[in-house]
Protein backbone atom coordinates (compact mmCIF):
# COMPACT_ATOMS: atom_id res chain seq x y z
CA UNK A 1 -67.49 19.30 19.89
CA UNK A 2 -67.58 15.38 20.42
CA UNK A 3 -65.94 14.72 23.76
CA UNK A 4 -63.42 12.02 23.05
CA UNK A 5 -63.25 8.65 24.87
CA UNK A 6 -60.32 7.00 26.45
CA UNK A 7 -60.44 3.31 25.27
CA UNK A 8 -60.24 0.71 27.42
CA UNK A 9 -56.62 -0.38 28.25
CA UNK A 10 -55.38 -3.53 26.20
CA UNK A 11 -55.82 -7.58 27.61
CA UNK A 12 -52.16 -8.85 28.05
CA UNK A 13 -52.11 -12.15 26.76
CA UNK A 14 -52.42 -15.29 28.99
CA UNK A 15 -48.72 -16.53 27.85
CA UNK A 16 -46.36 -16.52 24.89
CA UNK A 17 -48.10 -18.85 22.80
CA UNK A 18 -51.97 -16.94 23.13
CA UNK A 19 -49.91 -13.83 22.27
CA UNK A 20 -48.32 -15.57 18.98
CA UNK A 21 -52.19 -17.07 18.40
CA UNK A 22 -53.64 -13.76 18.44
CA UNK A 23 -50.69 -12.07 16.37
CA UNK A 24 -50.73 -14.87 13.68
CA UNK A 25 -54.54 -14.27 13.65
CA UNK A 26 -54.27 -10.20 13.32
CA UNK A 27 -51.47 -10.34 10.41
CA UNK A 28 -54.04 -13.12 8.50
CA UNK A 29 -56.62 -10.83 8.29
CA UNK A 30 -54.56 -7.58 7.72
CA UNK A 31 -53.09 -10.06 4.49
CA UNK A 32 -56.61 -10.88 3.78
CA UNK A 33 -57.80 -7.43 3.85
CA UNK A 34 -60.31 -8.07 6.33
CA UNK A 35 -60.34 -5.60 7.95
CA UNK A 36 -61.80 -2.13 7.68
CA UNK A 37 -59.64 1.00 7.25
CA UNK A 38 -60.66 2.47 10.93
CA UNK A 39 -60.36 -1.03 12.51
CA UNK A 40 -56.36 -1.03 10.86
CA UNK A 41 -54.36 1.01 13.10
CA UNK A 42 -55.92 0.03 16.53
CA UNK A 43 -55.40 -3.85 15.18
CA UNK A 44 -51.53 -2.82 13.89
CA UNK A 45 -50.89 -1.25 17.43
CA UNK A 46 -52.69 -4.22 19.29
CA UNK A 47 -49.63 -6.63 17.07
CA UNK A 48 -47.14 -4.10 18.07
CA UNK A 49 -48.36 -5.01 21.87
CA UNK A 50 -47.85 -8.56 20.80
CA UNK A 51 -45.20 -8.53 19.61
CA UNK A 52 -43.17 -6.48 22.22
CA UNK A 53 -44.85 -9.31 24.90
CA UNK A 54 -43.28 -12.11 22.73
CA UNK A 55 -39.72 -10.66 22.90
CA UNK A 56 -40.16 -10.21 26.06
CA UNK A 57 -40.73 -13.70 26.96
CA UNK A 58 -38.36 -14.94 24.38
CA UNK A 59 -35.73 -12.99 25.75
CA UNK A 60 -36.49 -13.61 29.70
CA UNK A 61 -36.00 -17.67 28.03
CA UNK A 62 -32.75 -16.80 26.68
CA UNK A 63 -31.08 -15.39 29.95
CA UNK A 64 -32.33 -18.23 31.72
CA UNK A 65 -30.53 -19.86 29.16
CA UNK A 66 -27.25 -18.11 29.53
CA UNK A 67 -27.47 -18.49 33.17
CA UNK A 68 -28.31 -22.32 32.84
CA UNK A 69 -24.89 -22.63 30.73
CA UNK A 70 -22.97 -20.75 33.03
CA UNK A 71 -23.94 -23.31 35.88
CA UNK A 72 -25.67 -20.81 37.55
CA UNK A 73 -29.10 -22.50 37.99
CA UNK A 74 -31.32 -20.18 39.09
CA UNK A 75 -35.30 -20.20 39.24
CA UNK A 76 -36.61 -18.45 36.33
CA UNK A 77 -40.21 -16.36 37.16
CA UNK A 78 -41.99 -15.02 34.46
CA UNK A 79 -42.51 -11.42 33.96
């Protein structure tokens, strides 16, 4: 029986805009068809990462936000 092998835990993106960079790049070539059938799902779950980092950010942004328009200035620290 092949023994199975844990892979290697995913790179978190630098920031928000190498996380939209790499997702713009992964939905291109699933578009394209680039990429081979055993490649597809570990690339789709890699955008799902992506995207859940980018909402993230984007809504850390937009409570800073709120809290800037409520005249509570507070320091905002990325997550």
């Amino acid at each position: 029986m092949p023994k199975a092998t844990a892979s290697p835990a995913p790179i978190p993106p630098a920031n928000y805009e190498a996380a939209l960079q790499e997702l713009e790049q992964l939905v291109a070539a699933m578009d394209a068809g680039q990429l081979p059938l055993d490649q597809l799902l570990a690339q789709y779950q890699r955008g799902a990462e992506l995207l859940k980092f980018c909402r993230a950010r984007l809504d850390a942004v937009e409570q800073q936000i709120r809290v800037f328009e409520n005249g509570e200035a507070q320091p905002w620290s990325p997550q």
